[in-house]
C-alpha atoms as a PDB file:
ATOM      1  CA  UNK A   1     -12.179  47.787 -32.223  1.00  0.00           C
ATOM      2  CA  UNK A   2      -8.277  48.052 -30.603  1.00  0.00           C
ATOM      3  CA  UNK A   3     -10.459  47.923 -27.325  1.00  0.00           C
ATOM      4  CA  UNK A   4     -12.298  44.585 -27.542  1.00  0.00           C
ATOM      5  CA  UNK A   5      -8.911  43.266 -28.494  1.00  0.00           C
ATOM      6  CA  UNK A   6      -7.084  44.591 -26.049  1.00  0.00           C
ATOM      7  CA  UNK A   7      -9.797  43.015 -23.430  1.00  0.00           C
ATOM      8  CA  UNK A   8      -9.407  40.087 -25.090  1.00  0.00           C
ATOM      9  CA  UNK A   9      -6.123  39.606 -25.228  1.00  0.00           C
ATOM     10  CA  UNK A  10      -6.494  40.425 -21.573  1.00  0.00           C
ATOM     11  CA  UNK A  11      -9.167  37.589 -21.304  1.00  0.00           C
ATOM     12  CA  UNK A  12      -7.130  35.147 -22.616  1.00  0.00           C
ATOM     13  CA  UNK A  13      -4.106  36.375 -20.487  1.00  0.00           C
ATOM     14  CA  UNK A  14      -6.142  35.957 -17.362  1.00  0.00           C
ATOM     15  CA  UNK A  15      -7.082  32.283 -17.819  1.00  0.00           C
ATOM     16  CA  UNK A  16      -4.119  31.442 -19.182  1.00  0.00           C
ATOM     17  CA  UNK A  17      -2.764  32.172 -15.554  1.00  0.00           C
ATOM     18  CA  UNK A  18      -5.483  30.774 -13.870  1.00  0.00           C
ATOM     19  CA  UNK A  19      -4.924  27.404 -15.940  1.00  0.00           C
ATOM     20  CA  UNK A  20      -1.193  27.219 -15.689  1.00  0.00           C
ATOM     21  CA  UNK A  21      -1.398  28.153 -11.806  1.00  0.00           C
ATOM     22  CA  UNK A  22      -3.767  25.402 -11.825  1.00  0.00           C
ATOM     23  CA  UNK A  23      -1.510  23.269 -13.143  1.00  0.00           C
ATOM     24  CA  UNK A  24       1.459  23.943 -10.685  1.00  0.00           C
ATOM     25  CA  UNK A  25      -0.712  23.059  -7.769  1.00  0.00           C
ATOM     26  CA  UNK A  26      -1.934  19.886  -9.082  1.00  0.00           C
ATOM     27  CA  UNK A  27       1.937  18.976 -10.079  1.00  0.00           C
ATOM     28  CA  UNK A  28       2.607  20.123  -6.262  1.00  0.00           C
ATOM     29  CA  UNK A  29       0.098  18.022  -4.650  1.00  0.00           C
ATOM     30  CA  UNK A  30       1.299  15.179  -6.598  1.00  0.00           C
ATOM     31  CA  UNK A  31       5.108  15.728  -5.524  1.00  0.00           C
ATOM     32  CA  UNK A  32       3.719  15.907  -1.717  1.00  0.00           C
ATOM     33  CA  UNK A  33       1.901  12.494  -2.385  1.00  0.00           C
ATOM     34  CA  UNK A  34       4.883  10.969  -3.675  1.00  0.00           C
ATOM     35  CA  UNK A  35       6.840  11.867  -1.248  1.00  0.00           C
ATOM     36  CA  UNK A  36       5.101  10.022   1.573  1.00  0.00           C
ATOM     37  CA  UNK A  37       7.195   7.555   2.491  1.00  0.00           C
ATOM     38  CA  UNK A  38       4.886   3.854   2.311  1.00  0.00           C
ATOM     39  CA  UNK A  39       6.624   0.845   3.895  1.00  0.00           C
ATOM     40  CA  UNK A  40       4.841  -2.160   5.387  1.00  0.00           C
ATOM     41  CA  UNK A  41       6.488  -3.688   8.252  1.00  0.00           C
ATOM     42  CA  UNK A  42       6.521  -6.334  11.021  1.00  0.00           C
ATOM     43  CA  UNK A  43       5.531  -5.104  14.662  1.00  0.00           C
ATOM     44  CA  UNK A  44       5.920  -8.450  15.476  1.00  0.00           C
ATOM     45  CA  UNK A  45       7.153 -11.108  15.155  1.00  0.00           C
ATOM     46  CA  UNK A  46      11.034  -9.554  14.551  1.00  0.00           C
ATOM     47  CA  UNK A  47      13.496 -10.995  12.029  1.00  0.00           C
ATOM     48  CA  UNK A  48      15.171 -14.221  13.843  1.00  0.00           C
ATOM     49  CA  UNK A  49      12.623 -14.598  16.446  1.00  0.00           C
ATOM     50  CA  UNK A  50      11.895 -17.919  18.157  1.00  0.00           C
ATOM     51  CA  UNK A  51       8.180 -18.284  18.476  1.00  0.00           C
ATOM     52  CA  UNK A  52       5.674 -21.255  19.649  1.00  0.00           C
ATOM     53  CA  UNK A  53       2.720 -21.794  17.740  1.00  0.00           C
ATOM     54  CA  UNK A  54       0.047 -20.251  17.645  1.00  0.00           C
ATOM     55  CA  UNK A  55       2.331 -17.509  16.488  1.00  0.00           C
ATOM     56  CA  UNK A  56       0.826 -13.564  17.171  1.00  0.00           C
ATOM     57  CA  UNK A  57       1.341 -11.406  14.117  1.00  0.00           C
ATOM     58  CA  UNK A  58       0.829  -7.623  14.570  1.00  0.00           C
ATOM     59  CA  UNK A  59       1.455  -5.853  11.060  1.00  0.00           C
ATOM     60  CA  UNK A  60       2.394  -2.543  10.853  1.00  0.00           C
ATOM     61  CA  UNK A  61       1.616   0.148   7.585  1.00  0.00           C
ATOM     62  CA  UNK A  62       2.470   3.907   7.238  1.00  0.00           C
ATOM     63  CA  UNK A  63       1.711   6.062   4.625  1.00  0.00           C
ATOM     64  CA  UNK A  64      -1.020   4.318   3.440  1.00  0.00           C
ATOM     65  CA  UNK A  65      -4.910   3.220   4.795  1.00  0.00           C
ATOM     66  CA  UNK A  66      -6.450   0.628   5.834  1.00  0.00           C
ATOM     67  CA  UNK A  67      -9.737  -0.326   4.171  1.00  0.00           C
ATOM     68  CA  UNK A  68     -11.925  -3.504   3.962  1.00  0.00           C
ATOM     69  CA  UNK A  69     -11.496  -4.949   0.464  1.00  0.00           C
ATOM     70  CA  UNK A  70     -14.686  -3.906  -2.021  1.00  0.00           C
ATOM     71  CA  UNK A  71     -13.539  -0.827  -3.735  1.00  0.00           C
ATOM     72  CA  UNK A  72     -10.535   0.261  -5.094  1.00  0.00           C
ATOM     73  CA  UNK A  73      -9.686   3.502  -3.439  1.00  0.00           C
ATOM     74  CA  UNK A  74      -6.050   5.236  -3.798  1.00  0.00           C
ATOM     75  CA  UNK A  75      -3.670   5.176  -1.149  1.00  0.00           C
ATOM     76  CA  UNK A  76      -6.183   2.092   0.367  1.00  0.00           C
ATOM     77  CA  UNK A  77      -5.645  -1.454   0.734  1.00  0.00           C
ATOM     78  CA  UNK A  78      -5.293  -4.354   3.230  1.00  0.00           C
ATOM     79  CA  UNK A  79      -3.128  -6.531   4.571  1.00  0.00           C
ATOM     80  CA  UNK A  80      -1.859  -9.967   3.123  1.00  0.00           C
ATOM     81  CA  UNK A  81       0.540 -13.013   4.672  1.00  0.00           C
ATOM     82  CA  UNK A  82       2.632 -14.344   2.153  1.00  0.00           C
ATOM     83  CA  UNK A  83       3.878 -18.047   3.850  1.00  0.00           C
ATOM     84  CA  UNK A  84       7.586 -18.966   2.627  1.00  0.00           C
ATOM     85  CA  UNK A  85       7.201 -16.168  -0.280  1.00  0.00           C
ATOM     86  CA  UNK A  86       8.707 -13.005  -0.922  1.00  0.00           C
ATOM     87  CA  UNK A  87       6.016 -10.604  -2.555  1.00  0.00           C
ATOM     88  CA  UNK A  88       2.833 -11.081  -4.878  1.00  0.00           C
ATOM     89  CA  UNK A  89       3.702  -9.196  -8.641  1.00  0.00           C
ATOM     90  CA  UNK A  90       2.504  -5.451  -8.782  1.00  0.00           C
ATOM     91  CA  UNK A  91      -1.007  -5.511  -9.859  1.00  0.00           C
ATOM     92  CA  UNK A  92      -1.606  -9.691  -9.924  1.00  0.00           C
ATOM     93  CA  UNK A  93      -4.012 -10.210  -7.685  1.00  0.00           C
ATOM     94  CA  UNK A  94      -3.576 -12.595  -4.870  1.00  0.00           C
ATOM     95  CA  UNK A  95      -5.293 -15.576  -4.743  1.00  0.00           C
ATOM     96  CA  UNK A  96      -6.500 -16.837  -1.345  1.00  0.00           C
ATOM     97  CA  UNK A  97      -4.641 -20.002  -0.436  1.00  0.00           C
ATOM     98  CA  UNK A  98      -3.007 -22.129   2.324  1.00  0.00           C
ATOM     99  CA  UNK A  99      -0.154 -20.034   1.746  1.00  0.00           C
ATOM    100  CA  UNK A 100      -1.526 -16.612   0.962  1.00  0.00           C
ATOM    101  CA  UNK A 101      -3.732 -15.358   3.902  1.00  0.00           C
ATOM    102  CA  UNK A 102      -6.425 -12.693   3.157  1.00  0.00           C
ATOM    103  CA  UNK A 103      -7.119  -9.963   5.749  1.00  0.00           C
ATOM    104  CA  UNK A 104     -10.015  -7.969   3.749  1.00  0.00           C
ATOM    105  CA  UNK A 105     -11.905  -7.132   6.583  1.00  0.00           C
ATOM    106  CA  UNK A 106      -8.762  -4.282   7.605  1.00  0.00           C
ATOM    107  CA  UNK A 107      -7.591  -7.057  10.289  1.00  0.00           C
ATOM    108  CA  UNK A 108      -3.799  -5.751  11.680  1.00  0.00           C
ATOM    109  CA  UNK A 109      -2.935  -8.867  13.850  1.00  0.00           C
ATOM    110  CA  UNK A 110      -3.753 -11.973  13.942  1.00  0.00           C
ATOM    111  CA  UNK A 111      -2.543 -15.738  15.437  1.00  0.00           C
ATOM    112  CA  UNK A 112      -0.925 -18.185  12.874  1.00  0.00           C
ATOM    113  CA  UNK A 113      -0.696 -21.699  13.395  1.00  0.00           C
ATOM    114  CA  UNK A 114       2.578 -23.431  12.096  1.00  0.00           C
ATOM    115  CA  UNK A 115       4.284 -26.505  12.285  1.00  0.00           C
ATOM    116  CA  UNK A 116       7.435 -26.678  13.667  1.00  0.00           C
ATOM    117  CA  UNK A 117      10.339 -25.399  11.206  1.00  0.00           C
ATOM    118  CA  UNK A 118      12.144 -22.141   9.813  1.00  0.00           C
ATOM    119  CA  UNK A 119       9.417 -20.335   7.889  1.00  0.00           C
ATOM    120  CA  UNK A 120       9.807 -16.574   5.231  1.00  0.00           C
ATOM    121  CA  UNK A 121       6.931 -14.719   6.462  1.00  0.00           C
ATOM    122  CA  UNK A 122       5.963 -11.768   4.634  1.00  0.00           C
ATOM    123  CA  UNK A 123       3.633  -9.251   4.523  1.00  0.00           C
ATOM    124  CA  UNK A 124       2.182  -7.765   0.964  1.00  0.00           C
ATOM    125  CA  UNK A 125      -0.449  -4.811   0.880  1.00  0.00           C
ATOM    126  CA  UNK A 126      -2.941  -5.179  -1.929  1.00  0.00           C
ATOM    127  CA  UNK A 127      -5.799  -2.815  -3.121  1.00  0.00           C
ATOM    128  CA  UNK A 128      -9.475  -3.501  -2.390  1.00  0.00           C
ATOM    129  CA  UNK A 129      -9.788  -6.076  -4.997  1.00  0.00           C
ATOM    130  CA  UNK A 130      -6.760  -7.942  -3.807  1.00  0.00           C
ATOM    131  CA  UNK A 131      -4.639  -6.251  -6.573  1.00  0.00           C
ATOM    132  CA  UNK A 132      -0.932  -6.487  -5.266  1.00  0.00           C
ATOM    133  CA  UNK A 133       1.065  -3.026  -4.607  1.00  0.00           C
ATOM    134  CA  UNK A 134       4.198  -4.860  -5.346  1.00  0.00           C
ATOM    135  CA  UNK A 135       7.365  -5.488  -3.925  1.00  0.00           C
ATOM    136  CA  UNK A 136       7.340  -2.066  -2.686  1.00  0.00           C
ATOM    137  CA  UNK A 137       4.921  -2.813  -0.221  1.00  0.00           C
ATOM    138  CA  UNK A 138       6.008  -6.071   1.247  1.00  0.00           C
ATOM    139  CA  UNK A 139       8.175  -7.053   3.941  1.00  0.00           C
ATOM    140  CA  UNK A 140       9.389 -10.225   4.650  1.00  0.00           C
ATOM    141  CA  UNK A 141      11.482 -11.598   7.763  1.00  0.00           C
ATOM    142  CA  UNK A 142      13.086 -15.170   9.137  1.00  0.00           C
ATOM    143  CA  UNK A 143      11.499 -17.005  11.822  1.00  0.00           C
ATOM    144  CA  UNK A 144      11.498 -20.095  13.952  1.00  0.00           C
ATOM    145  CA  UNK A 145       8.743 -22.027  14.972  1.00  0.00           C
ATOM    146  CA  UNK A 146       9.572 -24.610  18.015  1.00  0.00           C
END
């Protein structure tokens, strides 16, 4: 009898490591995710530029993918052009408008049209169903149109 519960209690011992190392490595991979740094940034134009219309943008990501919208996979998304706005609310999706340019099919640059003036352009990643990542992943700058 003191032998089947000494293997047990051996057993239980056993997978009780195997679960908590489990654990640790899940909790590791996690804290390696996290700390990829994700930013979403202008290649060009720069802040301050003076630009002619049609106007080149060529958008820039890291720490992140770029996908087609569809699905919602993590760490996925596409790109977004926010015209004379800041950033879209985390998790609103963004609705396609004059002033809120889609890019679902994974487009990185593209030509703008605008009138002359002094524009905010930004740039918002969003999740495959256009579900906004927040202000953490926008970037905005100043620019000129002549």
């Amino acid at each position: 009898m003191n032998k089947y519960i000494i293997l047990l209690f051996n057993v239980l011992f056993l997978v009780s490591c195997s679960v908590k190392e489990n654990k640790k490595t899940e909790l590791a991979e996690d804290k390696v995710e996290e700390s990829i740094i994700q930013n979403i940034f202008f290649k060009w134009p720069k802040e301050g530029s003076i630009v002619a219309s049609p106007i080149f943008i060529d958008m820039g990501l890291s720490g992140m993918l770029i996908e087609p919208a569809g699905k919602v996979n993590k760490g996925f998304g596409h790109h977004h052009i926010l015209i004379n706005q800041t950033s879209w609310p985390l998790g609103s999706i963004i609705p396609m408008s004059d002033s809120t340019l889609h890019f679902g099919l994974g487009q990185t640059d593209t030509s703008l049209e605008l009138d002359p003036g002094n524009y905010i352009i930004s740039l918002q990643f969003a999740d495959g169903v256009h579900a906004s990542y927040g202000e953490n992943m926008s970037s905005s700058i100043k620019i000129r149109v002549e």
